[in-house]
Protein backbone atom coordinates (compact mmCIF):
# COMPACT_ATOMS: atom_id res chain seq x y z
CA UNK A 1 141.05 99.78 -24.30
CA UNK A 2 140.82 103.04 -26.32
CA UNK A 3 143.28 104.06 -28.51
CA UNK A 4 144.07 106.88 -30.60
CA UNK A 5 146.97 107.77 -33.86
CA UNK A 6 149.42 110.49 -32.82
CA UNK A 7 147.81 112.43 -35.92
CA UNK A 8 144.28 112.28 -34.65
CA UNK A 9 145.43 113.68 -31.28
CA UNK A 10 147.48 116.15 -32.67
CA UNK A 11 144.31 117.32 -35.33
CA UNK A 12 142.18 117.67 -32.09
CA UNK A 13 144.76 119.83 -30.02
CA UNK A 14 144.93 121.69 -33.33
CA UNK A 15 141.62 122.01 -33.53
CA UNK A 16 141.14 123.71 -30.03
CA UNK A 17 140.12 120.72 -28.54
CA UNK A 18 141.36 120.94 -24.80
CA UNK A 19 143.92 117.84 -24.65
CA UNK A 20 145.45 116.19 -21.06
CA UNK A 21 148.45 114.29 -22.16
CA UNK A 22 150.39 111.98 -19.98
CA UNK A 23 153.60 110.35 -20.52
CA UNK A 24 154.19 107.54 -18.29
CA UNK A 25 157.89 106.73 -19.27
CA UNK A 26 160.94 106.85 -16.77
CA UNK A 27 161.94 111.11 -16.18
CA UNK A 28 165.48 110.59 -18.21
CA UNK A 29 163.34 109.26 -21.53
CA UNK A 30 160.91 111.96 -20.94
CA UNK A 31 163.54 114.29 -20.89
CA UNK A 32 165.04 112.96 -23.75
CA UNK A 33 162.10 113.43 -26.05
CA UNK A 34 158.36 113.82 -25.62
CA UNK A 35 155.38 115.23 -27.32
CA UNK A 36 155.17 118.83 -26.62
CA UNK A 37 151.99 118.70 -24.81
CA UNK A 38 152.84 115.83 -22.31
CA UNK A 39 153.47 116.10 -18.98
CA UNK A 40 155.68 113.29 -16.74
CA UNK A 41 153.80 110.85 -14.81
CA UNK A 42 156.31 107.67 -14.37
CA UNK A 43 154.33 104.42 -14.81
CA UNK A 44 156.60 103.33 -11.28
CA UNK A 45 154.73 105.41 -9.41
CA UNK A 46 151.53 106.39 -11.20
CA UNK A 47 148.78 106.41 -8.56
CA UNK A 48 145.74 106.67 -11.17
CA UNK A 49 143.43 107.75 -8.22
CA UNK A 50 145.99 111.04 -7.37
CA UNK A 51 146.25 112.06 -11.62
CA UNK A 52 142.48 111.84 -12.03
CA UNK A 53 141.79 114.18 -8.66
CA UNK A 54 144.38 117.08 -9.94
CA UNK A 55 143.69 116.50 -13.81
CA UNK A 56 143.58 120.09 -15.78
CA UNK A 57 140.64 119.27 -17.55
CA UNK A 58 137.40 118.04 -17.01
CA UNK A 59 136.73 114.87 -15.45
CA UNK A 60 134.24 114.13 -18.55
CA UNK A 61 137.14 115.13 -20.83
CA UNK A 62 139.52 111.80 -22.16
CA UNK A 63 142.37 111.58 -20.73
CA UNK A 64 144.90 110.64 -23.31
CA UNK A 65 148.52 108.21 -21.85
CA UNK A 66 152.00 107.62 -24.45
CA UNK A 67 154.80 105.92 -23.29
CA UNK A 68 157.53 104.79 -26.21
CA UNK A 69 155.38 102.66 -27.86
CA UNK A 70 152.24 101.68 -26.15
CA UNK A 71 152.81 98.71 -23.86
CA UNK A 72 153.48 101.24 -20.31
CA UNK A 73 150.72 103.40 -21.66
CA UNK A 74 148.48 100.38 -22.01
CA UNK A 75 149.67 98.76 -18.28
CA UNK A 76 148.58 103.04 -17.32
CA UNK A 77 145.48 102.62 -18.64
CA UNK A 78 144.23 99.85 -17.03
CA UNK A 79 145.38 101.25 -13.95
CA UNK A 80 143.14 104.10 -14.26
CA UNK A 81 140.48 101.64 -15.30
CA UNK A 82 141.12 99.64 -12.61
CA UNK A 83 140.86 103.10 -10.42
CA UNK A 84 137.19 103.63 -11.74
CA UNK A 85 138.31 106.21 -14.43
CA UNK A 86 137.44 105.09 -17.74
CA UNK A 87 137.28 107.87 -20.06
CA UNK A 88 141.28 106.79 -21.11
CA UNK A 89 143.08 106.48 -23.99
CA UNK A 90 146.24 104.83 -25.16
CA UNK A 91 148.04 106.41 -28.14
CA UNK A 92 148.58 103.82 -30.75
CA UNK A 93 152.50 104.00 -31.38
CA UNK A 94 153.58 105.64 -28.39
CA UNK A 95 156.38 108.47 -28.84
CA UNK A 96 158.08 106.89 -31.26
CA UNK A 97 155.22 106.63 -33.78
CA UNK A 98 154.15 110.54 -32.59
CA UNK A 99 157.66 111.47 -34.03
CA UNK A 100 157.82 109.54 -37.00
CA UNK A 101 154.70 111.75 -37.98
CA UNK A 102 156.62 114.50 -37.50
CA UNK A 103 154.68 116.26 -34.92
CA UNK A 104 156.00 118.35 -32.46
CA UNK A 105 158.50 117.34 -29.72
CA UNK A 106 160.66 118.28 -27.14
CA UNK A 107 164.14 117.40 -27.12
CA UNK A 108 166.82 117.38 -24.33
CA UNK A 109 169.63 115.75 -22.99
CA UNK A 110 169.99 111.96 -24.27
CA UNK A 111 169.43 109.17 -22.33
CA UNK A 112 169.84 105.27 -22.53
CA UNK A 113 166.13 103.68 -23.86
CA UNK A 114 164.72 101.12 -19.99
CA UNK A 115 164.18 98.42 -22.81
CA UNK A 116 167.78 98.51 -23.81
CA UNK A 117 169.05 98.82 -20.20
CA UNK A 118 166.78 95.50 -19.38
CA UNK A 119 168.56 94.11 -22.27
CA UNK A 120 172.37 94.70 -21.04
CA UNK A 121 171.49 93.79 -17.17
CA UNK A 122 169.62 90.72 -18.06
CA UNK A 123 172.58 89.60 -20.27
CA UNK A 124 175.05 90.46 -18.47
CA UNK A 125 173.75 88.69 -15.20
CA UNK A 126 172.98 85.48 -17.28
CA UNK A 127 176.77 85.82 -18.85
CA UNK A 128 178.14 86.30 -14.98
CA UNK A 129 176.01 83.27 -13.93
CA UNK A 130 177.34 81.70 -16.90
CA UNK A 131 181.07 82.17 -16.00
CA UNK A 132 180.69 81.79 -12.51
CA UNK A 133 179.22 78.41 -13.16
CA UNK A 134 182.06 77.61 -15.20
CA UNK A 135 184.92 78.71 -12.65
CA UNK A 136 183.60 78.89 -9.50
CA UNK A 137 180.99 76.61 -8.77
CA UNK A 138 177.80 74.87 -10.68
CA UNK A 139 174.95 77.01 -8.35
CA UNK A 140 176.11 79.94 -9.96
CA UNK A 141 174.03 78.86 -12.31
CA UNK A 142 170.94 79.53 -10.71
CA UNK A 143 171.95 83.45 -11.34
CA UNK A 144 171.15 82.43 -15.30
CA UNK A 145 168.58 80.23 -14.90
CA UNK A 146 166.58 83.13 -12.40
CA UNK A 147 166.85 85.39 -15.06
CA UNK A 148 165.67 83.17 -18.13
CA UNK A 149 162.67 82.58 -15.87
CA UNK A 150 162.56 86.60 -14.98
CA UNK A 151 162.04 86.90 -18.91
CA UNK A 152 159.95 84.12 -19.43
CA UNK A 153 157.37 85.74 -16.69
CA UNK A 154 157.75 88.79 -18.28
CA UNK A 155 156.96 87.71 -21.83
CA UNK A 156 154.00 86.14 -20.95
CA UNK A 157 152.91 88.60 -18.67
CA UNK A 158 153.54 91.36 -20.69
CA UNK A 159 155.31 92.80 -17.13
CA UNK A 160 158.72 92.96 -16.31
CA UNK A 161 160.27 93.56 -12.98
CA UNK A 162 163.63 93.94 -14.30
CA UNK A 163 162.14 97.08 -15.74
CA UNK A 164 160.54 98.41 -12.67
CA UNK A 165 163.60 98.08 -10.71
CA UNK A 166 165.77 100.22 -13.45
CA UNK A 167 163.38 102.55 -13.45
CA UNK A 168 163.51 103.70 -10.01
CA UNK A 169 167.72 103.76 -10.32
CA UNK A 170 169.14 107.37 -10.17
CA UNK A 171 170.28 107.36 -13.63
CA UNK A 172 166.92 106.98 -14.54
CA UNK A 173 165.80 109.94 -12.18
CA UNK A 174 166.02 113.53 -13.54
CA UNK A 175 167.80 116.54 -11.25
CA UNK A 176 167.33 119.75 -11.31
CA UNK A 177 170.10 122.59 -10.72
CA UNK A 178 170.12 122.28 -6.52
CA UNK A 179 170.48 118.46 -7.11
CA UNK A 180 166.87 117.43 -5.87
CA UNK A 181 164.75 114.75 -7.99
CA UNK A 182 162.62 117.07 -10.53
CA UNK A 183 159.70 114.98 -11.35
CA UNK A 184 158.04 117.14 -14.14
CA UNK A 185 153.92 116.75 -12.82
């Protein structure tokens, strides 16, 4: 896979170069914070085969994918790839490593990182199957012992479902004024 720095990209935009940024992170995190040139494509429902037939560029022109720090951007990539459309690129760092360059962002209303949210429903479910276990009845058990494996699959497949399901929750969606989801395309 091809990757890039956040500073290389941002010396080619400055250079004139005609750049197609995507970020494929969750609307609320893109509205948190993004590179200034990115556009919203959510990973959860990136079809690579749609993005490459209404790209603004060229089709011979990269097309360059961030996320927060590379591992959605990476699962984007080979999507495209996996779409026929290799001329992709990752960038190295994500969002997090374009702002720690200081290069230009966008910032709006906060919102709660998907890792971190994976985090509190994963240990919260195993401290519920915990308890339950305890004071209701062994099975309950099972609820910890699903998600253990949930996070063992997901470390070694670098893909967690967990994730993909808080994604798609509304507090993860971004409205707009008439209360519609506003995915920014």
């Amino acid at each position: 896979m091809t990757t890039i720095s956040p500073q290389q990209l941002a010396e080619r935009e400055a250079s004139g170069e005609p750049i197609e940024l995507i970020d494929v992170r969750t609307p609320a995190e893109f509205r948190e914070v993004h590179a200034s040139s990115a556009r919203n494509t959510p990973l959860e429902s990136l079809d690579a085969a749609s993005v490459v037939k209404t790209r603004q560029q060229a089709e011979d022109r990269p097309l360059y994918v961030i996320c927060r720090s590379g591992k959605r951007a990476d699962q984007a990539c080979q999507k495209f790839v996996a779409a026929g459309f290799t001329n992709v690129v990752n960038v190295e760092g994500g969002t997090l490593a374009w702002e720690a360059a200081h290069l230009p962002v966008v910032r709006g209303k906060k919102a709660m990182a998907l890792e971190r949210q994976v985090r509190i429903a994963a240990g919260s479910l195993v401290l519920l199957g915990a308890v339950l276990g305890l004071a209701v009845h062994p099975y309950f058990i099972g609820i910890a012992a699903f998600v253990g494996a949930g996070l063992i699959f997901a470390g070694v497949t670098d893909t967690c479902g967990m994730a993909m399901v808080l994604a798609r929750m509304p507090w993860n969606q971004v409205k707009d004024e008439a209360g519609g989801s506003c995915r920014v395309a």
